[in-house]
N, C-alpha and C. Protein backbone atom coordinates (compact mmCIF):
# COMPACT_ATOMS: atom_id res chain seq x y z
N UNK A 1 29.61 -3.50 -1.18
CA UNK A 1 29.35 -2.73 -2.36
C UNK A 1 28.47 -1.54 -2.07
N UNK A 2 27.77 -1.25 -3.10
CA UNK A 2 27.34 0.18 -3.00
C UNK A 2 25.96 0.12 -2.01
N UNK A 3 25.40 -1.31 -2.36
CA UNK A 3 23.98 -1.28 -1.38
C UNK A 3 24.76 -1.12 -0.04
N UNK A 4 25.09 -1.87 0.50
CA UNK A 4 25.93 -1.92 2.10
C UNK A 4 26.01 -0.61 2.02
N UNK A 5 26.83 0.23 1.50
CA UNK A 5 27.35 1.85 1.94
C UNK A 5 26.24 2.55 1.83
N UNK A 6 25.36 2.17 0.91
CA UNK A 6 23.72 2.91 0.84
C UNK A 6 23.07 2.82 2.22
N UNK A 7 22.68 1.68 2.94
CA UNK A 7 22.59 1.17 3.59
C UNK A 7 23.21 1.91 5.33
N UNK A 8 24.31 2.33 5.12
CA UNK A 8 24.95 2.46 6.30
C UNK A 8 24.79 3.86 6.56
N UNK A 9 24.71 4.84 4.87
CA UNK A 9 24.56 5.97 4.78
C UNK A 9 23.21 6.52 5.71
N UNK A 10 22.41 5.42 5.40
CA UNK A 10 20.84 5.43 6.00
C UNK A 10 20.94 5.58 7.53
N UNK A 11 21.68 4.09 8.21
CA UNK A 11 22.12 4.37 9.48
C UNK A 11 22.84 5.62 10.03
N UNK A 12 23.87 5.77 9.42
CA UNK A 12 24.80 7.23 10.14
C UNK A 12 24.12 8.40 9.69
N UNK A 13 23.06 8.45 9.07
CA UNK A 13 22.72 9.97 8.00
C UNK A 13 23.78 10.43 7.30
N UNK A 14 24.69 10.13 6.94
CA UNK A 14 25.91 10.96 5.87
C UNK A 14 26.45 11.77 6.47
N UNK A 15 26.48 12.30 7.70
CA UNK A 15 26.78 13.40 8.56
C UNK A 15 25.91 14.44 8.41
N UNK A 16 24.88 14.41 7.69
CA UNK A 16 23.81 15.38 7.68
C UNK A 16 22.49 15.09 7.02
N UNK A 17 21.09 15.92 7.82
CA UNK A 17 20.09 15.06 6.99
C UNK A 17 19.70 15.25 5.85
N UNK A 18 19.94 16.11 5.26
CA UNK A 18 20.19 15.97 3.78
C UNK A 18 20.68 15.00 3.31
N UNK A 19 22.12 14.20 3.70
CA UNK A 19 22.84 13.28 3.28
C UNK A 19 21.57 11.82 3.92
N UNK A 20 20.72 11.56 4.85
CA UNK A 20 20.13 10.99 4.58
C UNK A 20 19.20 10.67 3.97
N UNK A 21 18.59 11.98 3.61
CA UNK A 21 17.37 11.71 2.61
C UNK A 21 17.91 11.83 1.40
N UNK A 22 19.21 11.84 0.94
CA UNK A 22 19.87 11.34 -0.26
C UNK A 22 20.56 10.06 -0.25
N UNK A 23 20.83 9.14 0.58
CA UNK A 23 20.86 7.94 0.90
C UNK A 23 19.70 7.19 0.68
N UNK A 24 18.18 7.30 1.41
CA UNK A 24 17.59 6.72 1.50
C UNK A 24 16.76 6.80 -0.38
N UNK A 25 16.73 7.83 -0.60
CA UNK A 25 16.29 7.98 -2.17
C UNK A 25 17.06 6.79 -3.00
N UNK A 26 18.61 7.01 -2.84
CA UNK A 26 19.52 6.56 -4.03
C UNK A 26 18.77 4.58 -3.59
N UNK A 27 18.82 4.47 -2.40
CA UNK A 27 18.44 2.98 -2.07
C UNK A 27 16.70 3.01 -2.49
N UNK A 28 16.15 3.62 -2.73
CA UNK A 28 14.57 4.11 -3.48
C UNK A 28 14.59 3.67 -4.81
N UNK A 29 16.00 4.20 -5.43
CA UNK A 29 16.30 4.02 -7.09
C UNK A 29 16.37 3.00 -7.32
N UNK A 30 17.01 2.49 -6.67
CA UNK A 30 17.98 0.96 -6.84
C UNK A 30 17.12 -0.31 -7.09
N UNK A 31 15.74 0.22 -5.90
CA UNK A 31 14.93 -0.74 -5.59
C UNK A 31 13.65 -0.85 -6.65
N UNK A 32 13.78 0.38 -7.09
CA UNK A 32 12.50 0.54 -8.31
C UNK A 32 12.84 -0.63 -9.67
N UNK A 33 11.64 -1.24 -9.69
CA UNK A 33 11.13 -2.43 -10.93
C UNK A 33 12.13 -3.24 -10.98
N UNK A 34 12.72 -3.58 -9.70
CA UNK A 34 14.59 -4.16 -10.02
C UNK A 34 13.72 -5.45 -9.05
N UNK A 35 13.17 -7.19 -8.93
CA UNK A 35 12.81 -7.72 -7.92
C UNK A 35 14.76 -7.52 -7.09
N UNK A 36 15.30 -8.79 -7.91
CA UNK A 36 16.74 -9.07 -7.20
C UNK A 36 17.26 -8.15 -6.83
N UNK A 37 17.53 -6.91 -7.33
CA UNK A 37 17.89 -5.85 -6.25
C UNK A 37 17.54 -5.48 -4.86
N UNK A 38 16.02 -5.56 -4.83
CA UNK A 38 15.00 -5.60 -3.74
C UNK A 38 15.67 -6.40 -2.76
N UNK A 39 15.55 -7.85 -3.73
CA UNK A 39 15.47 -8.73 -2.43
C UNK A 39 17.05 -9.00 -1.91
N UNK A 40 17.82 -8.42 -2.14
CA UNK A 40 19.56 -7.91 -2.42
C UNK A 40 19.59 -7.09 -0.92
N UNK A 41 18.91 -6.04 -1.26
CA UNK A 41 18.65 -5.04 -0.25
C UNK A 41 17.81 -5.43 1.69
N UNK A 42 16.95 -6.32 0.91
CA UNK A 42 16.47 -7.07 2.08
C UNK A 42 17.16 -8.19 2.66
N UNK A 43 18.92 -8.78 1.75
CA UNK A 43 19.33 -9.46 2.44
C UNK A 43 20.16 -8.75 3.57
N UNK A 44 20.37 -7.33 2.95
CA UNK A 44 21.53 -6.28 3.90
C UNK A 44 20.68 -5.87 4.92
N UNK A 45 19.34 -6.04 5.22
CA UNK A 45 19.08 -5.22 6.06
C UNK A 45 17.99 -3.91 6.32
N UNK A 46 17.65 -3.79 4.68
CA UNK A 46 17.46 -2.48 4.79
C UNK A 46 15.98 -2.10 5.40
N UNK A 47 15.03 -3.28 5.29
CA UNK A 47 13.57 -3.04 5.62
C UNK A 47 14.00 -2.36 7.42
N UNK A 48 14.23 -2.99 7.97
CA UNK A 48 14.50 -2.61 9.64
C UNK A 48 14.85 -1.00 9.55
N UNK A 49 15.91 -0.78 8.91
CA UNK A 49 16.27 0.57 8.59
C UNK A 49 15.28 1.24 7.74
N UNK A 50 14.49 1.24 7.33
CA UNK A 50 13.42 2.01 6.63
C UNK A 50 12.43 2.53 7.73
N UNK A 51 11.61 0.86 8.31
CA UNK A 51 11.29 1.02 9.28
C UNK A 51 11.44 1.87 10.30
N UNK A 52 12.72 1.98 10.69
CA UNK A 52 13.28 2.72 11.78
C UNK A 52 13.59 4.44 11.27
N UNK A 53 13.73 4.80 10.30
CA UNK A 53 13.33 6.21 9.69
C UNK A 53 12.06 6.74 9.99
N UNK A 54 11.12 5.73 9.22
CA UNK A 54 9.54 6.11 9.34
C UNK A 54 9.24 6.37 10.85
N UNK A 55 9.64 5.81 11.76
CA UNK A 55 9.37 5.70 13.14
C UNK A 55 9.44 6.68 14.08
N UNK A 56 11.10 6.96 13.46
CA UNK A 56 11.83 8.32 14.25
C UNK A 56 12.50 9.29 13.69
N UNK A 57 12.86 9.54 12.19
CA UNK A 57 13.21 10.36 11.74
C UNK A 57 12.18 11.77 11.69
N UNK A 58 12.53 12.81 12.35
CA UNK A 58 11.51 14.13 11.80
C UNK A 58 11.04 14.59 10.89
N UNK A 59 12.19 14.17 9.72
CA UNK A 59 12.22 14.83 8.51
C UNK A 59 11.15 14.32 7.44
N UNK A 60 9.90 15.00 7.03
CA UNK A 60 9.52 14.70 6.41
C UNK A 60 9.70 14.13 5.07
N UNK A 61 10.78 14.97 4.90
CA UNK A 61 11.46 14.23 2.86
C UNK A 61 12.19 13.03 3.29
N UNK A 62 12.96 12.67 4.23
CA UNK A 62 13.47 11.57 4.90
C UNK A 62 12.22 10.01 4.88
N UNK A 63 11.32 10.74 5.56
CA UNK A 63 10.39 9.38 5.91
C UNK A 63 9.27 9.14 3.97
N UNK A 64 8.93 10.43 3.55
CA UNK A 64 8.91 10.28 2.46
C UNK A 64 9.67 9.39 1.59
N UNK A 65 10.92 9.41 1.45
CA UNK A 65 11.85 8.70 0.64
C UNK A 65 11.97 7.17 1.29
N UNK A 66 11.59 6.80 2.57
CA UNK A 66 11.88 5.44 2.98
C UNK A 66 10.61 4.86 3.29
N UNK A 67 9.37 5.20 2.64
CA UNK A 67 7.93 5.11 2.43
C UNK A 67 8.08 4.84 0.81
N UNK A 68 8.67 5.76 0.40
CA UNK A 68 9.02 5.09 -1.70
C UNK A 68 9.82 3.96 -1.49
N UNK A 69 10.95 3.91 -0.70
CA UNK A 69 11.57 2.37 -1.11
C UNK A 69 11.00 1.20 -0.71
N UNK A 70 10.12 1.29 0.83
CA UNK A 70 9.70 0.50 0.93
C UNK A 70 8.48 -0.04 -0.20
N UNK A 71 7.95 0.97 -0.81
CA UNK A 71 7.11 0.69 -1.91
C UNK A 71 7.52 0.02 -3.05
N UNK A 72 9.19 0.36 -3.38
CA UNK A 72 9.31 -0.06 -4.34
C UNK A 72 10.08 -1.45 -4.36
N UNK A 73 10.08 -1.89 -3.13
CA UNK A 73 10.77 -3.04 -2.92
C UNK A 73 9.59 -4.16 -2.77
N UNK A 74 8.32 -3.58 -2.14
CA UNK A 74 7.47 -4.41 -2.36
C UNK A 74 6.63 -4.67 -3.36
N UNK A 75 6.57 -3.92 -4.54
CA UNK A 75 5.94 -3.81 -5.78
C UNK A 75 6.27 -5.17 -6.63
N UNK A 76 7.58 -5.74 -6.42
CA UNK A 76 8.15 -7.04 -7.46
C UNK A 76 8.34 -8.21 -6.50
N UNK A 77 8.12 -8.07 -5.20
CA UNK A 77 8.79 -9.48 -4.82
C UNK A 77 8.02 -9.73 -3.37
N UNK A 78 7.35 -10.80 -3.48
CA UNK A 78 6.56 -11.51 -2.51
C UNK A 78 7.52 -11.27 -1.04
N UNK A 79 8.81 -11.69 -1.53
CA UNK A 79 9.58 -12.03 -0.47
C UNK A 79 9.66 -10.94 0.36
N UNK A 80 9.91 -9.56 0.00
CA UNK A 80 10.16 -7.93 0.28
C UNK A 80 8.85 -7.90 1.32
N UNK A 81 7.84 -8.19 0.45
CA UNK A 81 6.13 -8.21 1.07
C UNK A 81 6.20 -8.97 2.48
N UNK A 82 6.40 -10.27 2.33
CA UNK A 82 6.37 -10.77 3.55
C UNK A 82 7.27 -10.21 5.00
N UNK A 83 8.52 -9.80 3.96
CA UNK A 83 9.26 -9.31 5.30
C UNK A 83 9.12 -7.56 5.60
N UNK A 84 8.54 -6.97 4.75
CA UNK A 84 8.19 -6.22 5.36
C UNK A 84 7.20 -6.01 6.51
N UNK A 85 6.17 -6.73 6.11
CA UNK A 85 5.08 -7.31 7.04
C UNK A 85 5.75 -8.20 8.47
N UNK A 86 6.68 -9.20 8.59
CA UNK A 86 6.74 -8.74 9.84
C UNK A 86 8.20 -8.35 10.00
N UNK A 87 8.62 -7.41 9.39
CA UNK A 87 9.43 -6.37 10.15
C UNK A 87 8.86 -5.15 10.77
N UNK A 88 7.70 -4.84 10.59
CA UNK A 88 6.74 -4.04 11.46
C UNK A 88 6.77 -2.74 10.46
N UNK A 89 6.81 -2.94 9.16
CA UNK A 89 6.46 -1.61 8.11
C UNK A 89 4.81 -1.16 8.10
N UNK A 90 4.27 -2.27 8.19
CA UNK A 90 2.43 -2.18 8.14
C UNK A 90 2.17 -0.63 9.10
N UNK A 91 2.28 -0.83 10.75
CA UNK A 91 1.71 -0.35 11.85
C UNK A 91 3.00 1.14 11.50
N UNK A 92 3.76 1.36 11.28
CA UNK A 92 4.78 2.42 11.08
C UNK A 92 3.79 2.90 9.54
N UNK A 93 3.86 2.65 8.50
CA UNK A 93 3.16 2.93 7.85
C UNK A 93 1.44 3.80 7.68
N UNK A 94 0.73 2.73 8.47
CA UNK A 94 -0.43 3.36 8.53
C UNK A 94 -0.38 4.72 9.92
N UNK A 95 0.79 4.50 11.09
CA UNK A 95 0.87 5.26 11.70
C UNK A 95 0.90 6.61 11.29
N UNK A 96 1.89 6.82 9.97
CA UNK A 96 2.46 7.92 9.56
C UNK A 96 1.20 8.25 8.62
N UNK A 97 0.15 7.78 8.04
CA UNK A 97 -1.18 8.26 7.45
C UNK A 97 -1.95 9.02 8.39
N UNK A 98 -1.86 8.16 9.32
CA UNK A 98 -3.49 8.49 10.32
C UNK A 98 -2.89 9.39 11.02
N UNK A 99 -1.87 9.87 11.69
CA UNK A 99 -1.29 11.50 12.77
C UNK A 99 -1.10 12.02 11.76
N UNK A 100 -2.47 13.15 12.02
CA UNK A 100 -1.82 14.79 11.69
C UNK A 100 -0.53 15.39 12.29
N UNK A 101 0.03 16.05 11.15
CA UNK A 101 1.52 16.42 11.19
C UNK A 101 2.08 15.57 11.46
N UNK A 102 1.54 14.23 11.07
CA UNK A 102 3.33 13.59 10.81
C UNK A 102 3.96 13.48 9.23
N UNK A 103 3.01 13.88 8.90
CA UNK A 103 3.62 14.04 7.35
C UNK A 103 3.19 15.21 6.03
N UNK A 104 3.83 15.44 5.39
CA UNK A 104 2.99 16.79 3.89
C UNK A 104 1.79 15.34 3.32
N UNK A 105 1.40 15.72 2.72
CA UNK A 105 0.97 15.19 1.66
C UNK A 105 1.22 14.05 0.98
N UNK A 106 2.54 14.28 0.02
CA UNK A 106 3.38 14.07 -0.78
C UNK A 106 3.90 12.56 0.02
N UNK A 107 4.25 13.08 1.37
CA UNK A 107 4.74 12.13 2.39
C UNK A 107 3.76 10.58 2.54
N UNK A 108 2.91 11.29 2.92
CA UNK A 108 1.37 10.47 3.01
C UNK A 108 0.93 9.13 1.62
N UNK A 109 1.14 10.05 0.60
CA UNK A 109 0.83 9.33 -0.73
C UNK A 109 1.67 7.96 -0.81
N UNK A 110 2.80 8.64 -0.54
CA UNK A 110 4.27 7.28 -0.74
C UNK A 110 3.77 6.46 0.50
N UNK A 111 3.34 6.58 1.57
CA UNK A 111 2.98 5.41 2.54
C UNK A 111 1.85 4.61 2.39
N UNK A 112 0.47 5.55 1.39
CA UNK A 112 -0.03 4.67 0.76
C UNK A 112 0.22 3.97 -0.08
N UNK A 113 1.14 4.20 -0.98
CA UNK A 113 1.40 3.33 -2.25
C UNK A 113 2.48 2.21 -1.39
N UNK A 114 2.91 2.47 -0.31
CA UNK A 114 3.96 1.38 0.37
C UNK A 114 2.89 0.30 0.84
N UNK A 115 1.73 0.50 1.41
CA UNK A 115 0.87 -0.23 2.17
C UNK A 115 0.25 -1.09 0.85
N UNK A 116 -0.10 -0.15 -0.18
CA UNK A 116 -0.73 -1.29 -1.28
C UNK A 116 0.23 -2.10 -2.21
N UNK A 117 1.07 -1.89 -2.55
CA UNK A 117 2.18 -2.86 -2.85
C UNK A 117 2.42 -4.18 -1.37
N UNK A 118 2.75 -3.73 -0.11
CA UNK A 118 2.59 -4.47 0.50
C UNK A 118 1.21 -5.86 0.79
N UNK A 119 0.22 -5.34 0.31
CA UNK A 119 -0.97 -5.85 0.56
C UNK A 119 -1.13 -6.90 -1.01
N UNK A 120 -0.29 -6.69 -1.59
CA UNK A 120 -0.92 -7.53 -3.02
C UNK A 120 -0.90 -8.82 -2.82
N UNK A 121 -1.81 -9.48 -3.35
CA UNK A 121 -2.26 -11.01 -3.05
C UNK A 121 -2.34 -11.16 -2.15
N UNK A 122 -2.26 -10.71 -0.97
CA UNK A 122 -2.70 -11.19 0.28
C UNK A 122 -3.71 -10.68 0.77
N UNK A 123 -4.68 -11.42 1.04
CA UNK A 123 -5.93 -10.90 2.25
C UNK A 123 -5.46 -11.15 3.50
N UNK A 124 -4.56 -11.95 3.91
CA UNK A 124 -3.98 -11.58 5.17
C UNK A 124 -3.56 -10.23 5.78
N UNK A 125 -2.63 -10.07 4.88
CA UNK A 125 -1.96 -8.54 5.19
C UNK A 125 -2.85 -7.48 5.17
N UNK A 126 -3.91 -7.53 4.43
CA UNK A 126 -5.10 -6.74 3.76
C UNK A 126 -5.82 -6.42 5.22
N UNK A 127 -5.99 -7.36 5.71
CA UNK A 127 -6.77 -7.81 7.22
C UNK A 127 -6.05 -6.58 8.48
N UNK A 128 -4.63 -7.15 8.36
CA UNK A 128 -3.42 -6.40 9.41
C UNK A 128 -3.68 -4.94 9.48
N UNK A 129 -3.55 -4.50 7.64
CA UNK A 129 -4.37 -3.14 7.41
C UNK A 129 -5.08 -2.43 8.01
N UNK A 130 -6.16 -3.50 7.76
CA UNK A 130 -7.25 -2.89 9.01
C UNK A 130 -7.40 -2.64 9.46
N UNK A 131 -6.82 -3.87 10.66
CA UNK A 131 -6.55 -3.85 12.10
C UNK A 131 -5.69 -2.31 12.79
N UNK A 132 -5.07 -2.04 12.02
CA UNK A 132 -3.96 -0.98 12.62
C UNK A 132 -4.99 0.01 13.19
């Protein structure tokens, strides 16, 4: 269905990066105040692929937009939280805060709001935070 092709859009970039940072948004939408969608999305796959944007994509509106989904996937569902945490979103996350020029602003904000959605109820994860 449409998550999978969302999803794949993310992997191939659409044939252009525009077409990925309009992929990774539309899977941003999907994931906002929706838990079962979220955790829908985390059965396809998509945290690894977020992950893997933030990591290596250049594009700032790109890693921006997969810094909001990961936020918004972890905002409703424990489950999103945990696996983002160890799919390695934490250390990609705070990475993209702490290097100058790796991100605008705008960019920056969405990786904080990804890290504190990630961190809710847990002082564990809270800890990991830290640690980075």
């Amino acid at each position: 269905g449409g998550l999978t092709r969302g999803r794949r859009w993310v992997d191939e970039g659409a044939g252009v990066e525009g077409g990925r940072a309009a992929a990774v948004g539309c899977l941003c939408n999907l994931a906002w105040g929706n838990r079962m969608r979220s955790e829908r999305m985390l059965e396809l796959g998509a945290i690894p692929c977020l992950v893997g944007v933030l990591v290596s994509n250049p594009s700032p509106g790109v890693r921006k937009a997969a810094a909001g989904c990961l936020a918004n996937m972890a905002a409703h569902s424990e489950t999103c939280r945990a696996a983002a945490t160890a799919q390695g979103a934490i250390p990609a996350l705070v990475h993209l805060l702490g290097q100058p020029g790796q991100g605008d602003l705008p960019t920056k904000e969405e990786a904080a709001k990804a890290l504190c959605n990630i961190m809710l109820d847990s002082n564990e994860r809270r800890h990991l935070v830290m640690a980075e």
